[in-house]
Each structure stands twice: as C-alpha cells, then as structure tokens.
PDB file of N, CA and C in Angstrom:
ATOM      1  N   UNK A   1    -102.297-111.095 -58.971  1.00  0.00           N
ATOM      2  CA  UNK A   1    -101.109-111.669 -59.553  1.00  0.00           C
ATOM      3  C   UNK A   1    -100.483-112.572 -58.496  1.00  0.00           C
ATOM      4  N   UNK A   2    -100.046-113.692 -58.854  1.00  0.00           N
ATOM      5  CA  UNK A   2     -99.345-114.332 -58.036  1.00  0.00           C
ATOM      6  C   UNK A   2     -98.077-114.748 -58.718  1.00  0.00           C
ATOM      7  N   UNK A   3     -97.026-115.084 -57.414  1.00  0.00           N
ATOM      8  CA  UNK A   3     -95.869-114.994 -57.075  1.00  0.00           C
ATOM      9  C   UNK A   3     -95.172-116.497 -57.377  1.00  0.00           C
ATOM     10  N   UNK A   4     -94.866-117.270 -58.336  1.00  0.00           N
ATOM     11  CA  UNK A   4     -94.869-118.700 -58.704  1.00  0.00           C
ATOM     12  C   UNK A   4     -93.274-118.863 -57.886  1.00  0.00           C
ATOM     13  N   UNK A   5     -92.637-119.628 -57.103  1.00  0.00           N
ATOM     14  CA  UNK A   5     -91.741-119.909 -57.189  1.00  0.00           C
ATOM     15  C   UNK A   5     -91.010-121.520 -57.144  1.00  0.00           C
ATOM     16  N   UNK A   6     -90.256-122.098 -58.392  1.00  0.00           N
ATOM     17  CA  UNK A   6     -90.032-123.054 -58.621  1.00  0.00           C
ATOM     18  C   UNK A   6     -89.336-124.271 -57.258  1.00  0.00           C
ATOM     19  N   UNK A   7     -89.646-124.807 -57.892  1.00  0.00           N
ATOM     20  CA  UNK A   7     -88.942-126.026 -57.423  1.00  0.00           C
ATOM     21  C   UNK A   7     -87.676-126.151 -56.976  1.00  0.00           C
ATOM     22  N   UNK A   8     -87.023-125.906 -58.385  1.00  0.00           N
ATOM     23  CA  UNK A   8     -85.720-125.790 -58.479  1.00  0.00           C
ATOM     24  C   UNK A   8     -85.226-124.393 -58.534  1.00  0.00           C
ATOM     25  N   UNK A   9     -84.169-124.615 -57.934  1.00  0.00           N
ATOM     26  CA  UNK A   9     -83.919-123.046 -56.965  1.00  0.00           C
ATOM     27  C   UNK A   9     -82.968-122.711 -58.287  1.00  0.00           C
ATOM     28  N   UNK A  10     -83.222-121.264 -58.590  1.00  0.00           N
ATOM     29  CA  UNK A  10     -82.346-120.964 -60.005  1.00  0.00           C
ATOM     30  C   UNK A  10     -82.574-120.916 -61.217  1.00  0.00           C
ATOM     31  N   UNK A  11     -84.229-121.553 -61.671  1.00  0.00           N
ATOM     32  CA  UNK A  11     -84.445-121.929 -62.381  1.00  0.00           C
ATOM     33  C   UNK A  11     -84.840-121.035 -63.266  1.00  0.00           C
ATOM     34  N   UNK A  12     -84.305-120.691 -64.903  1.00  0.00           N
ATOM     35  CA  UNK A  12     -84.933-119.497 -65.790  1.00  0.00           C
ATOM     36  C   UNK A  12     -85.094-120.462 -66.624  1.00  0.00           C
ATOM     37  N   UNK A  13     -86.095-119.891 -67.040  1.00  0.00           N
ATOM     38  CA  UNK A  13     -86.902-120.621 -68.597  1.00  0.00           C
ATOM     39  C   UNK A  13     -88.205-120.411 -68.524  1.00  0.00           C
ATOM     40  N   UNK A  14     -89.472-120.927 -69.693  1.00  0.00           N
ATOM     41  CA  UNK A  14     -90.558-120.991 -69.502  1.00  0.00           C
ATOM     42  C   UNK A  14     -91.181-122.596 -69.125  1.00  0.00           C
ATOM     43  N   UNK A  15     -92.198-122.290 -68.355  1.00  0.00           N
ATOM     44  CA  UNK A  15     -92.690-123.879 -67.566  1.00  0.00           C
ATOM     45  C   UNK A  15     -94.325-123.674 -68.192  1.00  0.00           C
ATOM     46  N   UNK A  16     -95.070-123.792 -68.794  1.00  0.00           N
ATOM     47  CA  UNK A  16     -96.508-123.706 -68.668  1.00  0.00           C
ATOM     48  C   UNK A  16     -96.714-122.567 -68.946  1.00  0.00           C
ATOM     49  N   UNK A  17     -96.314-121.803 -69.927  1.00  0.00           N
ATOM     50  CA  UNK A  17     -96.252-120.208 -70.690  1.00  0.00           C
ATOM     51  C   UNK A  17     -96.097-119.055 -69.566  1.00  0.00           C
ATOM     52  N   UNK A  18     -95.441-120.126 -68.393  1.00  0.00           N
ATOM     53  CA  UNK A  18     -95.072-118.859 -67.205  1.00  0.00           C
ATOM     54  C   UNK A  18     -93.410-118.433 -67.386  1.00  0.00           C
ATOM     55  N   UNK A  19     -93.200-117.559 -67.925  1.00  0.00           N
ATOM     56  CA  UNK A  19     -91.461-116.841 -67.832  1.00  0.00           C
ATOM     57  C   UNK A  19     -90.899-116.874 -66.538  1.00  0.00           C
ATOM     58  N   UNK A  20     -89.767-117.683 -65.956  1.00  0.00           N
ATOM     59  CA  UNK A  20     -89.435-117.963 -64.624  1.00  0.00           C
ATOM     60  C   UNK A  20     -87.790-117.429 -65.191  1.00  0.00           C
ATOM     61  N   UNK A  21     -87.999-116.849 -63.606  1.00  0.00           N
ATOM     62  CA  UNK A  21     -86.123-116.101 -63.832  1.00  0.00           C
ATOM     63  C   UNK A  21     -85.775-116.410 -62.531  1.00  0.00           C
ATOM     64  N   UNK A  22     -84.492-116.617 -62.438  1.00  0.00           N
ATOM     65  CA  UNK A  22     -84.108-116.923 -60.929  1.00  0.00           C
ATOM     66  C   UNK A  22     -84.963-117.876 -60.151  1.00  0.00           C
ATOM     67  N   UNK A  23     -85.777-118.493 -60.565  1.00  0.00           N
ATOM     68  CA  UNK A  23     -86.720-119.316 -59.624  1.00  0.00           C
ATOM     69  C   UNK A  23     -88.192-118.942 -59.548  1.00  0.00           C
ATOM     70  N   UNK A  24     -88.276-117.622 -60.069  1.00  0.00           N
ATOM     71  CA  UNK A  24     -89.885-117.031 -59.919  1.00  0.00           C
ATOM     72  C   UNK A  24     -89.740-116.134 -61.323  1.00  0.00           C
ATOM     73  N   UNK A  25     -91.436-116.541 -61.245  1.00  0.00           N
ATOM     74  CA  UNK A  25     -92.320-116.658 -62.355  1.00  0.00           C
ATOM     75  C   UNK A  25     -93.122-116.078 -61.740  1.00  0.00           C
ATOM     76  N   UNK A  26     -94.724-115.272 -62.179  1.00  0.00           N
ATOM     77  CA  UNK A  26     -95.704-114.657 -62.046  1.00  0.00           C
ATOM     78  C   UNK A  26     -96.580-115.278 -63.096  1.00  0.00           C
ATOM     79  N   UNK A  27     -98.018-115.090 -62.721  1.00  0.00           N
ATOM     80  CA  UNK A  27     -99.105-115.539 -63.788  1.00  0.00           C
ATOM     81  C   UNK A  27    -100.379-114.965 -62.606  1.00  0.00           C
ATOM     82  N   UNK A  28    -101.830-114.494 -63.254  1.00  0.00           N
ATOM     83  CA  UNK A  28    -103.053-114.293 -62.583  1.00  0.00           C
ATOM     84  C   UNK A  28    -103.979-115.295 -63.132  1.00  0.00           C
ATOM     85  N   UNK A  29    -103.242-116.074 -63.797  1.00  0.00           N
ATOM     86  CA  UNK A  29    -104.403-117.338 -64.641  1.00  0.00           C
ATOM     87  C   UNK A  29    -104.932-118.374 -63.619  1.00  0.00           C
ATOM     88  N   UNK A  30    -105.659-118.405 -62.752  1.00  0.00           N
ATOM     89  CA  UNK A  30    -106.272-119.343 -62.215  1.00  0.00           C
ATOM     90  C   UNK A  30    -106.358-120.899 -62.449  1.00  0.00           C
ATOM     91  N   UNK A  31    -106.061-121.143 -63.813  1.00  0.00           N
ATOM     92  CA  UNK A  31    -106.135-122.326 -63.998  1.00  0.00           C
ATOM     93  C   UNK A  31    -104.980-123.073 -63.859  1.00  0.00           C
ATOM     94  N   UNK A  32    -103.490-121.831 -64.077  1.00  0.00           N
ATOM     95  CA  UNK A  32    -102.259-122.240 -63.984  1.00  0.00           C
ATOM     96  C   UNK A  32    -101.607-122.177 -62.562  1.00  0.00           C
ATOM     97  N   UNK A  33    -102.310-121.011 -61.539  1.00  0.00           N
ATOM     98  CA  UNK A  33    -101.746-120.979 -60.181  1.00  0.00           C
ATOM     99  C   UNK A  33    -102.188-122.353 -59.501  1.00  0.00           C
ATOM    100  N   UNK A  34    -103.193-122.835 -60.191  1.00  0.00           N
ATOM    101  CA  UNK A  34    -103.881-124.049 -59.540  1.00  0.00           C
ATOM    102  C   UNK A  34    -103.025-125.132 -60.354  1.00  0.00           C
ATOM    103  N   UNK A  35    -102.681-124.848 -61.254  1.00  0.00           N
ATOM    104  CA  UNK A  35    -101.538-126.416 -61.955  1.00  0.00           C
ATOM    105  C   UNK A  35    -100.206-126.108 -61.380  1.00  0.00           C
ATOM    106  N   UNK A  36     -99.856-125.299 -61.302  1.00  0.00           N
ATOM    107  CA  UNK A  36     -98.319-125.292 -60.153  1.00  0.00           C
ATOM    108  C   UNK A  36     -98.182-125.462 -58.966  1.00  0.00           C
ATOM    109  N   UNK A  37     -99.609-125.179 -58.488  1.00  0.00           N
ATOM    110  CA  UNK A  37     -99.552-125.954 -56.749  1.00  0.00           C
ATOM    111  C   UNK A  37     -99.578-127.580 -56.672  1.00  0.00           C
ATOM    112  N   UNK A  38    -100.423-128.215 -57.630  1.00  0.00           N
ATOM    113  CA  UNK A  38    -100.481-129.464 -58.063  1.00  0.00           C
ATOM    114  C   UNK A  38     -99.308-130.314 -58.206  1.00  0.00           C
ATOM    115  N   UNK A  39     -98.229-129.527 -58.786  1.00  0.00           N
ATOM    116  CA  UNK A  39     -96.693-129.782 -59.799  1.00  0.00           C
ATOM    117  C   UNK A  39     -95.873-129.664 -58.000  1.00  0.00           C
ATOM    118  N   UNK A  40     -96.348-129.087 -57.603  1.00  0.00           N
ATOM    119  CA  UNK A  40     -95.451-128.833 -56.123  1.00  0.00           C
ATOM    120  C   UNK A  40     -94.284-126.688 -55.918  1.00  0.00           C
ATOM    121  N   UNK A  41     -95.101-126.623 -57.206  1.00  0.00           N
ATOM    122  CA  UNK A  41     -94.592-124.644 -56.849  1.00  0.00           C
ATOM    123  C   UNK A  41     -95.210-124.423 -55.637  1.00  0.00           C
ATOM    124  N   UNK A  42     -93.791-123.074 -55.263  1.00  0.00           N
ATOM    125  CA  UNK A  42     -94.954-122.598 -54.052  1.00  0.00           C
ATOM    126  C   UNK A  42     -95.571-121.371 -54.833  1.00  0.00           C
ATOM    127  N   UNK A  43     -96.747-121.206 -54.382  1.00  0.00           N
ATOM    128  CA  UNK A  43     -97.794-120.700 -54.719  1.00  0.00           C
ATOM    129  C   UNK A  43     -97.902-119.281 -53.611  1.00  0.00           C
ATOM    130  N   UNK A  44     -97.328-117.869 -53.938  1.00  0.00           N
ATOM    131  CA  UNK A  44     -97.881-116.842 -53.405  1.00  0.00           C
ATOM    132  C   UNK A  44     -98.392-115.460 -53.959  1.00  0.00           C
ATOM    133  N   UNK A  45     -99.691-115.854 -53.285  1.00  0.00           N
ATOM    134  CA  UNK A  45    -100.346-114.735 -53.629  1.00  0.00           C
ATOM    135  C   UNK A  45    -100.394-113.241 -53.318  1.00  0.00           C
ATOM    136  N   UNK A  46    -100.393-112.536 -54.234  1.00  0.00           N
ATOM    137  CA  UNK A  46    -100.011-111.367 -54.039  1.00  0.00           C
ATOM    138  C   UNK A  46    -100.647-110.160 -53.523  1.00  0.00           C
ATOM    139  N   UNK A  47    -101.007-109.205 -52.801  1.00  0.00           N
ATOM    140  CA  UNK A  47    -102.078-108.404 -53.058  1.00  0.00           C
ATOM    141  C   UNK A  47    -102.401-107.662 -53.843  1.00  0.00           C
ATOM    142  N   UNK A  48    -103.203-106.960 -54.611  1.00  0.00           N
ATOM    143  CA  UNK A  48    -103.447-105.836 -55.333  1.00  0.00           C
ATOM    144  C   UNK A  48    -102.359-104.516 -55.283  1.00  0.00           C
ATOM    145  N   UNK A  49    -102.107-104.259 -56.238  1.00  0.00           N
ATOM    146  CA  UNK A  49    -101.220-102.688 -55.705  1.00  0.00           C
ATOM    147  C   UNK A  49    -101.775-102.152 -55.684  1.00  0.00           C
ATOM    148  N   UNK A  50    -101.495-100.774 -54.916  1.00  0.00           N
ATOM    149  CA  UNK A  50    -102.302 -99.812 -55.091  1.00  0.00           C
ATOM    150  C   UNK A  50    -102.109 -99.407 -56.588  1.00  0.00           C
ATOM    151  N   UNK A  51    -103.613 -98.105 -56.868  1.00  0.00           N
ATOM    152  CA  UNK A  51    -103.243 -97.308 -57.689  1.00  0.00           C
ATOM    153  C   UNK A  51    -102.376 -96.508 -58.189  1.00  0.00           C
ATOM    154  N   UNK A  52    -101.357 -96.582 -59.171  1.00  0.00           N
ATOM    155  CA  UNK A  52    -100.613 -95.503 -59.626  1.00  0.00           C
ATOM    156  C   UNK A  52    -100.996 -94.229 -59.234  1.00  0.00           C
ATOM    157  N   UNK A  53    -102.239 -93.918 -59.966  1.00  0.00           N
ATOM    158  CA  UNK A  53    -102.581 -92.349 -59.839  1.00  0.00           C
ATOM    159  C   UNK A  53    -103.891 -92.548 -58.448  1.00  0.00           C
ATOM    160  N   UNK A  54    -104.199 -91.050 -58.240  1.00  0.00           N
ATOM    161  CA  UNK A  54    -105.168 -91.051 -57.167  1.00  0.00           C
ATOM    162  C   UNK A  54    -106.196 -91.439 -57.002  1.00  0.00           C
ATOM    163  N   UNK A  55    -107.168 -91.707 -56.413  1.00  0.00           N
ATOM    164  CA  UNK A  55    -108.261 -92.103 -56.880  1.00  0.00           C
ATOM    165  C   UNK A  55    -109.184 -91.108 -56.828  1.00  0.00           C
ATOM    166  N   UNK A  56    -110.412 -91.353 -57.667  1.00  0.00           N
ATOM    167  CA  UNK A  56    -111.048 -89.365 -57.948  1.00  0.00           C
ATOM    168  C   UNK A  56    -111.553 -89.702 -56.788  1.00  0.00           C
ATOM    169  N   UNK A  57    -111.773 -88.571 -55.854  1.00  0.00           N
ATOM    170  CA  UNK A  57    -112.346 -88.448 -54.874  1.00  0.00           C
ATOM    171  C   UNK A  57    -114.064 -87.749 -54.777  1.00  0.00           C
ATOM    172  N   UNK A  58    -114.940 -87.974 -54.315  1.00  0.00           N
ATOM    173  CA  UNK A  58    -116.455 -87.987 -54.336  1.00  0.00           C
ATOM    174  C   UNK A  58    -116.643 -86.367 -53.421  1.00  0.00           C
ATOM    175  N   UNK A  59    -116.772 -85.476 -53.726  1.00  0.00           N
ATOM    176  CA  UNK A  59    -117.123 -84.627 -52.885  1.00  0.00           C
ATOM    177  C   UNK A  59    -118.853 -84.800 -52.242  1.00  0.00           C
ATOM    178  N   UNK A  60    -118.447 -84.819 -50.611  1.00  0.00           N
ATOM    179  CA  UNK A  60    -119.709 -85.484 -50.046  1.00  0.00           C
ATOM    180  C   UNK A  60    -120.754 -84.212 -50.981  1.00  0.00           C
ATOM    181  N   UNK A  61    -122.171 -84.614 -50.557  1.00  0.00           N
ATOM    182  CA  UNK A  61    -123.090 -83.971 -51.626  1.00  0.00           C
ATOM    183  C   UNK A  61    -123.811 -82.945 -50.226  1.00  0.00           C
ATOM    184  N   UNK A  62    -124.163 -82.333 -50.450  1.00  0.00           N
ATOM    185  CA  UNK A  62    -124.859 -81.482 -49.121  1.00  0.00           C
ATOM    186  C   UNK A  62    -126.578 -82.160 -48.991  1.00  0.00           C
ATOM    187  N   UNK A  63    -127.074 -82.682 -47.930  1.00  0.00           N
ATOM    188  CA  UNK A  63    -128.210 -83.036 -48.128  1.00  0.00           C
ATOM    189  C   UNK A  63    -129.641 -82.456 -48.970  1.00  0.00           C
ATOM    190  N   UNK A  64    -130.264 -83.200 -49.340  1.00  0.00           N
ATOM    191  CA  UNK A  64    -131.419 -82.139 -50.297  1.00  0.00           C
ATOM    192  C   UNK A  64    -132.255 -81.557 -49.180  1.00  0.00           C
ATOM    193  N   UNK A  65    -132.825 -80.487 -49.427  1.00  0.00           N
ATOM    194  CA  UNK A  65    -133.101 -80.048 -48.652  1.00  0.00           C
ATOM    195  C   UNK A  65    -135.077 -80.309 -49.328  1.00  0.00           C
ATOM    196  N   UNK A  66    -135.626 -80.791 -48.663  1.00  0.00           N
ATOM    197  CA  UNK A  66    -137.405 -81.106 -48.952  1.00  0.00           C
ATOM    198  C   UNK A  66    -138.287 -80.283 -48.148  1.00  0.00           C
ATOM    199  N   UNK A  67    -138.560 -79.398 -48.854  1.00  0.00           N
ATOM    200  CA  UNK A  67    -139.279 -78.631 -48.100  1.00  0.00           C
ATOM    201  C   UNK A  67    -140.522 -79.298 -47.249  1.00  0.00           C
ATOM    202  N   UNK A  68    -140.877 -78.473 -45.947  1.00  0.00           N
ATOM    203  CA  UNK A  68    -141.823 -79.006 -45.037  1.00  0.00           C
ATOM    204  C   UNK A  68    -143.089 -79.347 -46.174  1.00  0.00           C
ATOM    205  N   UNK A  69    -144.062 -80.340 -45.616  1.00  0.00           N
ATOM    206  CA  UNK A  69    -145.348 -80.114 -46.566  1.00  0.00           C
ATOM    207  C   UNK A  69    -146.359 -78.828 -45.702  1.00  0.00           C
ATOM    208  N   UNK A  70    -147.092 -78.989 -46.588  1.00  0.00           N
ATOM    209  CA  UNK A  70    -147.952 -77.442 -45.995  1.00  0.00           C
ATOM    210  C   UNK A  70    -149.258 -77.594 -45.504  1.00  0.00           C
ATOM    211  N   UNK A  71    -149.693 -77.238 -44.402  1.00  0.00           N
ATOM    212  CA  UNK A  71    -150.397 -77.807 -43.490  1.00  0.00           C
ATOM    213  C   UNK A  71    -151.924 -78.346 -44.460  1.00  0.00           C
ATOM    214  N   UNK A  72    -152.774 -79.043 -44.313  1.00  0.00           N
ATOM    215  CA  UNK A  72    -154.124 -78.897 -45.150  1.00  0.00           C
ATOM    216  C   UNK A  72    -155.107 -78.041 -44.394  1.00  0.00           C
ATOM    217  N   UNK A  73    -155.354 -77.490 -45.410  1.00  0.00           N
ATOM    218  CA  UNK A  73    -156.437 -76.743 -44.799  1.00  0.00           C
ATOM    219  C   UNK A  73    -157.874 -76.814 -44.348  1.00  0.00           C
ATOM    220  N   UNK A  74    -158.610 -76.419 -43.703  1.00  0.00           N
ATOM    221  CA  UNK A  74    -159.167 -76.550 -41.951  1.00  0.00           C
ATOM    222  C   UNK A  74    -160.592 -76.754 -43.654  1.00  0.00           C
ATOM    223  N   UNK A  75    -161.466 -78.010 -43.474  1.00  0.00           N
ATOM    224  CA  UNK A  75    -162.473 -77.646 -44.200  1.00  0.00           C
ATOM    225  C   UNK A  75    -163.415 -76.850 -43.800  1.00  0.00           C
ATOM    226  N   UNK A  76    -164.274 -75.944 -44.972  1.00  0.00           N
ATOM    227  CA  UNK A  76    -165.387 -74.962 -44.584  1.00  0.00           C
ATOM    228  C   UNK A  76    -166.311 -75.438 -43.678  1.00  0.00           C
ATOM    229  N   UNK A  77    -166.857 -74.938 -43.332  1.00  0.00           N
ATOM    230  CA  UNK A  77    -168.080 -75.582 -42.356  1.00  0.00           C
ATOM    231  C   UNK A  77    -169.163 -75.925 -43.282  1.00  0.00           C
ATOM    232  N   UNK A  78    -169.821 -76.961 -43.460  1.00  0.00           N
ATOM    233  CA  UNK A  78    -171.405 -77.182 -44.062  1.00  0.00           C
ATOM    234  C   UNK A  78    -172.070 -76.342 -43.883  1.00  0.00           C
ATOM    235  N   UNK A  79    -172.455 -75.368 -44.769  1.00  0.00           N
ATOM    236  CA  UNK A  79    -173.655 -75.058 -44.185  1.00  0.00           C
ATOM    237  C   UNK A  79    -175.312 -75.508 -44.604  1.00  0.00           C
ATOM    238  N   UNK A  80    -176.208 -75.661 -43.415  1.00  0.00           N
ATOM    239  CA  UNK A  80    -177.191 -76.794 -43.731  1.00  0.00           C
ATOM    240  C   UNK A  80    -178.030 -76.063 -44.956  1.00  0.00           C
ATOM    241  N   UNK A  81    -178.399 -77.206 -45.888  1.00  0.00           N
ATOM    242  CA  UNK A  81    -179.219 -76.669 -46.843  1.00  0.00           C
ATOM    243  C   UNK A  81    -180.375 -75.909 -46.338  1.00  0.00           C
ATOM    244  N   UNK A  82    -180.871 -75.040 -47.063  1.00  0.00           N
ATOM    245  CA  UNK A  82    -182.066 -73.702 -46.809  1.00  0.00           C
ATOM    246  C   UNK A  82    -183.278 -74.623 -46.666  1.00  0.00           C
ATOM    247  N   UNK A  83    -184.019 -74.230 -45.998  1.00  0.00           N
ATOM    248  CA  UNK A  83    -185.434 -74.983 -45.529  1.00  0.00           C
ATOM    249  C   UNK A  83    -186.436 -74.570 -46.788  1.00  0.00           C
ATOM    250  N   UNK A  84    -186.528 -75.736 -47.468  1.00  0.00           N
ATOM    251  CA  UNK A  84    -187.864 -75.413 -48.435  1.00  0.00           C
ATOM    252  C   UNK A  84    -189.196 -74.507 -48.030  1.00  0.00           C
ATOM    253  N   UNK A  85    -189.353 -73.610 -48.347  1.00  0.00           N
ATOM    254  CA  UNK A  85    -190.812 -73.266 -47.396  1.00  0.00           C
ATOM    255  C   UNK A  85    -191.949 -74.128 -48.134  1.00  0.00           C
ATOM    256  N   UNK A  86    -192.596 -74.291 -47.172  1.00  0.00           N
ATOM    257  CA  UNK A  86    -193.924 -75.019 -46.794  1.00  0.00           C
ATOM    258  C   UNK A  86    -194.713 -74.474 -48.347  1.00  0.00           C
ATOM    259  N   UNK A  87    -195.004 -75.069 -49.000  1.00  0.00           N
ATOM    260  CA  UNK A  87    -195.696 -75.148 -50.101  1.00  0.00           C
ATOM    261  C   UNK A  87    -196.983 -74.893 -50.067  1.00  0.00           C
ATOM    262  N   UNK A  88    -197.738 -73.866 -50.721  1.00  0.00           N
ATOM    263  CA  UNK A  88    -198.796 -72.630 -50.484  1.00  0.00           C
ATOM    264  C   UNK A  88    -199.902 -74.214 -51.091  1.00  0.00           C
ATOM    265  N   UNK A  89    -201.147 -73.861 -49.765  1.00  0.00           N
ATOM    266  CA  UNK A  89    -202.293 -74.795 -50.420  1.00  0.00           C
ATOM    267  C   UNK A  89    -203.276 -74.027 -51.529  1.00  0.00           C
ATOM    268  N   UNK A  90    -203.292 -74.292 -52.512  1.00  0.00           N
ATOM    269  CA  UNK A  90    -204.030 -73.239 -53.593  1.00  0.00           C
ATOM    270  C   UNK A  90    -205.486 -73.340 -53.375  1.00  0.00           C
ATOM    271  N   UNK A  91    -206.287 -72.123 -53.403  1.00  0.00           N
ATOM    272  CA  UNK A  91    -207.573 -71.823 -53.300  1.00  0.00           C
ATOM    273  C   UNK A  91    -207.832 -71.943 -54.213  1.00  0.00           C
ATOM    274  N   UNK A  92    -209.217 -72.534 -54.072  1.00  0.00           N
ATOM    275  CA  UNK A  92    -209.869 -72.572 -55.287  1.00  0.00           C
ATOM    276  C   UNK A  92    -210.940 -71.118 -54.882  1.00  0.00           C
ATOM    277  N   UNK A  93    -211.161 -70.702 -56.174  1.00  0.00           N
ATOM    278  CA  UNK A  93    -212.178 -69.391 -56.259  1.00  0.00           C
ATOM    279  C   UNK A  93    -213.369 -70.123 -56.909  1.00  0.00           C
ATOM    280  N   UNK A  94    -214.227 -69.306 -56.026  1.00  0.00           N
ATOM    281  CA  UNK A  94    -215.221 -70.005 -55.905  1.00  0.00           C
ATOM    282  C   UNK A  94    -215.977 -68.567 -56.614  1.00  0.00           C
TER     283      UNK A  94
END
C-alpha cells in the first residue's frame, strides 16, 4: 500500500478513484502510484504490516532415521566341478 500525498496541502476529495483526506490518499494500484508520481504526488511507500494473528508455526520435524544397509554377504566358495572319470575302453569278447 502506498502513502499518496497531495500537492495541495489540505486537500479532501477524490483525484483518480484515490479518496484523499487532509492531503493523503492511499492506493496499491501500480498503475496509479506510477500516475501520481508523474502528476508531481509524493509517492510513499509503505511496508507490509505485520500479521494480525500469529503465524502457524512449523514444528521442526525430528530427522528420519534410515536404517544402516546390511552388509552383503561374503559369496560361497566355487566349488570346482567333479572330475568326469576317465571313460571305461570296452572289450570286445572274443
């Protein structure tokens, strides 16, 4: 919101659909704080008010807790495939 104050010192009435009493007027219209600086108003800007009521407050969150990962486990040992035995030469009977 800003703080319009006229020209003319005293001045009540409306100027540019801004309601001026005593010399000041208010408006947040951007297009009009920018046409009264133009016109020669002084132009002050206001800060934000605070909030009326409180503001909700965030209760911090407790960190998650991720459990460790779990170790991998150790692979089996190979064990080497069994040795084919040696394949019997067949007799012939005679």
């Amino acid at each position: 919101m800003a703080k319009i104050i006229s020209p003319v010192e005293g001045y009540s009435g409306v100027s540019a659909s801004v309601q001026f009493k005593d010399g000041v007027g208010h408006t947040d219209n951007p297009h009009l704080i920018n046409w009264f600086r133009e016109k020669g108003y002084l132009v002050v800007e206001e800060l934000a008010q605070k909030p009326t009521s409180e503001p909700e407050l965030i209760p911090e969150s407790e960190p998650e807790l991720v459990p460790e990962p779990l170790p991998e486990p150790e692979p089996e040992p190979e064990t080497p495939p069994a040795k084919a035995e040696p394949k019997k030469k067949h007799q012939r009977k005679v």
